[in-house]
PDB file of N, CA and C in Angstrom:
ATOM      1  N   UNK A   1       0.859  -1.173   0.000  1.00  0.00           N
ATOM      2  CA  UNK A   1       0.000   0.000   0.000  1.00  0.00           C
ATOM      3  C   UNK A   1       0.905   1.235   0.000  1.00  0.00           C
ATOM      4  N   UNK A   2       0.575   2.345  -0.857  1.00  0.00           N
ATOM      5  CA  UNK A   2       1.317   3.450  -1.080  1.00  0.00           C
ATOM      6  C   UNK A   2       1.323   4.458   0.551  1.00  0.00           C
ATOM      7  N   UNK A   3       2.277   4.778   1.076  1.00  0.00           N
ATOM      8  CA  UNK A   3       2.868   5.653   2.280  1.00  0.00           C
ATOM      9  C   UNK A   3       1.679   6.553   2.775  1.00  0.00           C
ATOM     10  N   UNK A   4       1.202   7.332   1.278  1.00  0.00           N
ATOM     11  CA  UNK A   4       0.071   8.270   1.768  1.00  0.00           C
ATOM     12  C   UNK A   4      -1.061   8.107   2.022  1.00  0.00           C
ATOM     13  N   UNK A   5      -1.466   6.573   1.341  1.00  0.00           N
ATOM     14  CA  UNK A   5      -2.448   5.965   1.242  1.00  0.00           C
ATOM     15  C   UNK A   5      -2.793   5.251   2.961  1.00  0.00           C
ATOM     16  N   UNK A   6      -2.218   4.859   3.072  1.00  0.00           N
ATOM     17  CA  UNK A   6      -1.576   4.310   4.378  1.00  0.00           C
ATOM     18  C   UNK A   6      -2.349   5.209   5.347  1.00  0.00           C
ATOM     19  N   UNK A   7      -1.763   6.229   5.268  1.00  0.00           N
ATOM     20  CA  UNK A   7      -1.599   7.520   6.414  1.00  0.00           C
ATOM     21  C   UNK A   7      -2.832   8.199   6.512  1.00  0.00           C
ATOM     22  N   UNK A   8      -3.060   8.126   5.183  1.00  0.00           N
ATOM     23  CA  UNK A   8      -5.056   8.670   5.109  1.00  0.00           C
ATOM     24  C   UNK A   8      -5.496   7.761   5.837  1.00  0.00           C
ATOM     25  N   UNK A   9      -5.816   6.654   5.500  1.00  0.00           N
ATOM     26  CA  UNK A   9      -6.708   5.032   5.553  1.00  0.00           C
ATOM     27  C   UNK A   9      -6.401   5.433   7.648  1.00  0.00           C
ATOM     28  N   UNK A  10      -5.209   5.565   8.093  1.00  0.00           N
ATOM     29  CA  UNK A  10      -5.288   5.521   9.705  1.00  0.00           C
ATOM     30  C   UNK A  10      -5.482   6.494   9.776  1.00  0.00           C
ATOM     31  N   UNK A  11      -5.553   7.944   9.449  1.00  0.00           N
ATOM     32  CA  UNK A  11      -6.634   9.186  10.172  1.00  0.00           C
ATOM     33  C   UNK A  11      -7.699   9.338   9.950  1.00  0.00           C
ATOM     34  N   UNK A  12      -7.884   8.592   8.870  1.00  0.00           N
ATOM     35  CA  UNK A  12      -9.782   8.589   8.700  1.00  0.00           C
ATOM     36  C   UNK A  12     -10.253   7.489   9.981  1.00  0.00           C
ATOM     37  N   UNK A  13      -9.511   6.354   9.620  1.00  0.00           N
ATOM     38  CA  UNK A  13     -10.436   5.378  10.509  1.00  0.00           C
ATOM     39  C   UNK A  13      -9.810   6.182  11.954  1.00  0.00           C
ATOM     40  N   UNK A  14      -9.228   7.338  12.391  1.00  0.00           N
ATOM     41  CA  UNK A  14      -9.282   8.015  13.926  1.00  0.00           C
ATOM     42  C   UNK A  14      -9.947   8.396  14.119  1.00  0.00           C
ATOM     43  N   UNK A  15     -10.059   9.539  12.952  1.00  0.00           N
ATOM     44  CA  UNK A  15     -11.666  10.698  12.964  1.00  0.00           C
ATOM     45  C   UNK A  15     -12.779  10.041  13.110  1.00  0.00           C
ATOM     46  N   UNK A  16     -13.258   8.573  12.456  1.00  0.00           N
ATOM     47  CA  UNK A  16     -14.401   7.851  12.645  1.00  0.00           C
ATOM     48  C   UNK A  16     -14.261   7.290  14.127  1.00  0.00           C
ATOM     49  N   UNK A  17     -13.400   6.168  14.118  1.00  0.00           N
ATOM     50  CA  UNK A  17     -13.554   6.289  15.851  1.00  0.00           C
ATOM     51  C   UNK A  17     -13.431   7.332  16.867  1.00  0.00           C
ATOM     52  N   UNK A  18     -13.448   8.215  16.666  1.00  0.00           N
ATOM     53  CA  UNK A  18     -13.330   9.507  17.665  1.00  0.00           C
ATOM     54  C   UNK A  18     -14.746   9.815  17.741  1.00  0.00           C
ATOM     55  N   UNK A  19     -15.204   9.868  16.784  1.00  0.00           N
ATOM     56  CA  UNK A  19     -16.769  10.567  16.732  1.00  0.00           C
ATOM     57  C   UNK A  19     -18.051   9.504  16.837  1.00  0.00           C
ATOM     58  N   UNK A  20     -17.533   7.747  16.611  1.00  0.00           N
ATOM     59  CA  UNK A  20     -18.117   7.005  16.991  1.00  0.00           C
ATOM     60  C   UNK A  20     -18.338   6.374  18.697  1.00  0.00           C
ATOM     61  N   UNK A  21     -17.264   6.566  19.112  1.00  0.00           N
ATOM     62  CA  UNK A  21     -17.542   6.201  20.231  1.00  0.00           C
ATOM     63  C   UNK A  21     -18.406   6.979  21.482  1.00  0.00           C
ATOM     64  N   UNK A  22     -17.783   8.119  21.433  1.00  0.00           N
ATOM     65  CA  UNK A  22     -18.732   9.133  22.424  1.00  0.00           C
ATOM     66  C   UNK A  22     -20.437   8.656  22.210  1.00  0.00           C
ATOM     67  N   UNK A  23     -20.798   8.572  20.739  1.00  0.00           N
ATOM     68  CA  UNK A  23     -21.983   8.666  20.192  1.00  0.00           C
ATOM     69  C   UNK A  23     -22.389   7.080  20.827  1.00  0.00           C
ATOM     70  N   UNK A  24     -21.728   6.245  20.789  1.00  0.00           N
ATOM     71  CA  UNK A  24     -22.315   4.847  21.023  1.00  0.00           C
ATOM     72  C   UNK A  24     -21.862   4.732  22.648  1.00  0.00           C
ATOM     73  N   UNK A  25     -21.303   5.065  22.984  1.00  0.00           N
ATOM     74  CA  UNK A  25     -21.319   5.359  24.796  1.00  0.00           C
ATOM     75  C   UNK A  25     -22.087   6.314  25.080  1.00  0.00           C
ATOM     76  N   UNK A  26     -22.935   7.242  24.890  1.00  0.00           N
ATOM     77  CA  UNK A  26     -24.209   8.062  25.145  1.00  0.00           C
ATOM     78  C   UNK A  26     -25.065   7.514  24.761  1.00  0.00           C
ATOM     79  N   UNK A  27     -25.660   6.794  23.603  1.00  0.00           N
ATOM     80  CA  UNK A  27     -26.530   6.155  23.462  1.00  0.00           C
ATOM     81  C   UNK A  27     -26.720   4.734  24.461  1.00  0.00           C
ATOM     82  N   UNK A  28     -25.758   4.205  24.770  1.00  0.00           N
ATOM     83  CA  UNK A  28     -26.128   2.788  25.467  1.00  0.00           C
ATOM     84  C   UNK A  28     -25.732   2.754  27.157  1.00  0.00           C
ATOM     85  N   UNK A  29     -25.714   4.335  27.370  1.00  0.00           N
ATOM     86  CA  UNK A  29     -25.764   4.726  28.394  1.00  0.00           C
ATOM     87  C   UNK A  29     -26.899   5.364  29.101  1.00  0.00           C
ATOM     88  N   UNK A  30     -27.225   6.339  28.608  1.00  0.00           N
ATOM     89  CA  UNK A  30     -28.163   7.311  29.126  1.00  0.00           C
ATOM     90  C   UNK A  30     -29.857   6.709  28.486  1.00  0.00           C
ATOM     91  N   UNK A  31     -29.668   6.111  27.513  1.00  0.00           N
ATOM     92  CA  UNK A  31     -31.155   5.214  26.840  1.00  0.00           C
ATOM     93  C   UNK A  31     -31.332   4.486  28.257  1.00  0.00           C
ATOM     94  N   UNK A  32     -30.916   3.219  28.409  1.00  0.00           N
ATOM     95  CA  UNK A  32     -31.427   2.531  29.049  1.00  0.00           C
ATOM     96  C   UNK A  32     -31.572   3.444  30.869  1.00  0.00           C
ATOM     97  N   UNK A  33     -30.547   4.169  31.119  1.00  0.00           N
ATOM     98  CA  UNK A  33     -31.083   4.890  32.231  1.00  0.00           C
ATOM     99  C   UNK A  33     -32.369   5.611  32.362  1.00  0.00           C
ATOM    100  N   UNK A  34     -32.203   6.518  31.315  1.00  0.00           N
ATOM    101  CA  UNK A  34     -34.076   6.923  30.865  1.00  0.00           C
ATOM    102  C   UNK A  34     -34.785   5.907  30.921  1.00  0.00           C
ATOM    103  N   UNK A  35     -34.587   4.854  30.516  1.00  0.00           N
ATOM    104  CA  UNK A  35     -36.114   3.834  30.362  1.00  0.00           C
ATOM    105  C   UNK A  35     -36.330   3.196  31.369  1.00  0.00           C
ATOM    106  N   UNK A  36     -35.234   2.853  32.583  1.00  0.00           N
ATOM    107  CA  UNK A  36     -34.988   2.499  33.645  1.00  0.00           C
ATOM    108  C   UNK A  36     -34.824   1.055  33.110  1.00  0.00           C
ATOM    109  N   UNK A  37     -34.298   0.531  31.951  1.00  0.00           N
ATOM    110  CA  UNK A  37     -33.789  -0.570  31.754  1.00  0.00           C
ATOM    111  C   UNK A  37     -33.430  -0.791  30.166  1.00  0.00           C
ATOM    112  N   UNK A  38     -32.590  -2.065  29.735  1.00  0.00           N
ATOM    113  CA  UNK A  38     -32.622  -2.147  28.179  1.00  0.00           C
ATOM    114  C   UNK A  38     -33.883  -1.989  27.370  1.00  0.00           C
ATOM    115  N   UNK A  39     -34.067  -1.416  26.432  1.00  0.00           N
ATOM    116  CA  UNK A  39     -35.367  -2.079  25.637  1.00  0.00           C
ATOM    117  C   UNK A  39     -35.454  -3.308  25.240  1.00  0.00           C
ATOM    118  N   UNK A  40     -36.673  -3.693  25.139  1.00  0.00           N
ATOM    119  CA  UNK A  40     -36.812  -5.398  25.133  1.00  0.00           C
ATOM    120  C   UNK A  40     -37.169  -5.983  26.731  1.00  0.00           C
ATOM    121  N   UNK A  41     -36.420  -5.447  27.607  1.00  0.00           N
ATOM    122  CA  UNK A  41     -36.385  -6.239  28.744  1.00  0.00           C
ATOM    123  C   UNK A  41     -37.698  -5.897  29.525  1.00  0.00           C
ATOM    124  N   UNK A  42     -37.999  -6.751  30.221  1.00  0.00           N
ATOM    125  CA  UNK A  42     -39.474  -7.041  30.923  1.00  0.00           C
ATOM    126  C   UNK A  42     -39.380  -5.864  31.841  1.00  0.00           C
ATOM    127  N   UNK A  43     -40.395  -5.006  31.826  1.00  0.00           N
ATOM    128  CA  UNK A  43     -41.000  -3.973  32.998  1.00  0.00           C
ATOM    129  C   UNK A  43     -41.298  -4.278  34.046  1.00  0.00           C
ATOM    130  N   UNK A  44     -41.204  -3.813  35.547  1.00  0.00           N
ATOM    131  CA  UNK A  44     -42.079  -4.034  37.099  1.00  0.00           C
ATOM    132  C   UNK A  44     -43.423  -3.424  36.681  1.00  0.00           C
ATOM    133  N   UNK A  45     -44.683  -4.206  36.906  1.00  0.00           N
ATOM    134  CA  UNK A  45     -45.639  -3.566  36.573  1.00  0.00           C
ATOM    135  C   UNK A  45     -46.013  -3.095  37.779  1.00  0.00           C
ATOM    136  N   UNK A  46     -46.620  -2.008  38.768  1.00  0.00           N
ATOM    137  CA  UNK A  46     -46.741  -2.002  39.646  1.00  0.00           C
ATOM    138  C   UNK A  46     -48.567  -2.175  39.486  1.00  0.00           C
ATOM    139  N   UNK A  47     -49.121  -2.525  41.042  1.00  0.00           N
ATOM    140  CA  UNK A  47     -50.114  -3.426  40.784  1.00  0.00           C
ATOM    141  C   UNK A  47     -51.615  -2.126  41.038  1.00  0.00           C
ATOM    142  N   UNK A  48     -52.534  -2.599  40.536  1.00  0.00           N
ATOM    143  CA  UNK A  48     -54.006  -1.681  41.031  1.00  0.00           C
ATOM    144  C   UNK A  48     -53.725  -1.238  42.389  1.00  0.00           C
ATOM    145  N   UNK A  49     -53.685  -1.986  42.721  1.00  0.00           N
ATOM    146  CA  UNK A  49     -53.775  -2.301  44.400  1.00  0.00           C
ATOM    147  C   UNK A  49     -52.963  -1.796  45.303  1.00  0.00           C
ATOM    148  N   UNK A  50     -52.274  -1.173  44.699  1.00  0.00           N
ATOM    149  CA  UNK A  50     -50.971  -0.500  45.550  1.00  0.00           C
ATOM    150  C   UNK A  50     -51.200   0.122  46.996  1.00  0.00           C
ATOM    151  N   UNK A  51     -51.011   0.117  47.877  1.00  0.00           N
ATOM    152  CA  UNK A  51     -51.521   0.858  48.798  1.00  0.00           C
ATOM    153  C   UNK A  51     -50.778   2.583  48.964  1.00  0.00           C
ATOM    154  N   UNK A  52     -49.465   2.485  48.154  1.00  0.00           N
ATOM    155  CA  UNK A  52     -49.058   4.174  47.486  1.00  0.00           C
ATOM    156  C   UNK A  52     -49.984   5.001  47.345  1.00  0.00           C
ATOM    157  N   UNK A  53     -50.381   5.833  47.941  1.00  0.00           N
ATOM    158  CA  UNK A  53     -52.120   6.290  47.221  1.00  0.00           C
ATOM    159  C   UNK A  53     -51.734   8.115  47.049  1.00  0.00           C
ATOM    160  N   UNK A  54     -50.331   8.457  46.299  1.00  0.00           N
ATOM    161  CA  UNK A  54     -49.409  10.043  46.130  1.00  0.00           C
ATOM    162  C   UNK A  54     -50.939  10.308  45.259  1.00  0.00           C
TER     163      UNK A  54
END
């Protein structure tokens, strides 16, 4: 592979991981904290009956 070719090919793939990761560590961070769990995963339903009565 040609020297410059090279040298592009590893600062592009930096610039992409630089700007990918923040983005995919905020997303699979702060999502499931908002939802108070993964999506997909089973909910606490809390019941009629609660005696909580806010």
């Amino acid at each position: 592979m040609h020297p410059v070719l090279r040298r592009f090919t590893q600062q592009f793939a930096g610039v992409v991981m630089a700007t990918l990761v923040p983005v995919m560590l905020t997303a699979f961070v702060s999502i499931p904290l908002n939802l108070g769990g993964h999506p997909g995963e089973a909910r606490f339903q809390a019941s009629l009956n609660s005696p909580h009565t806010t």
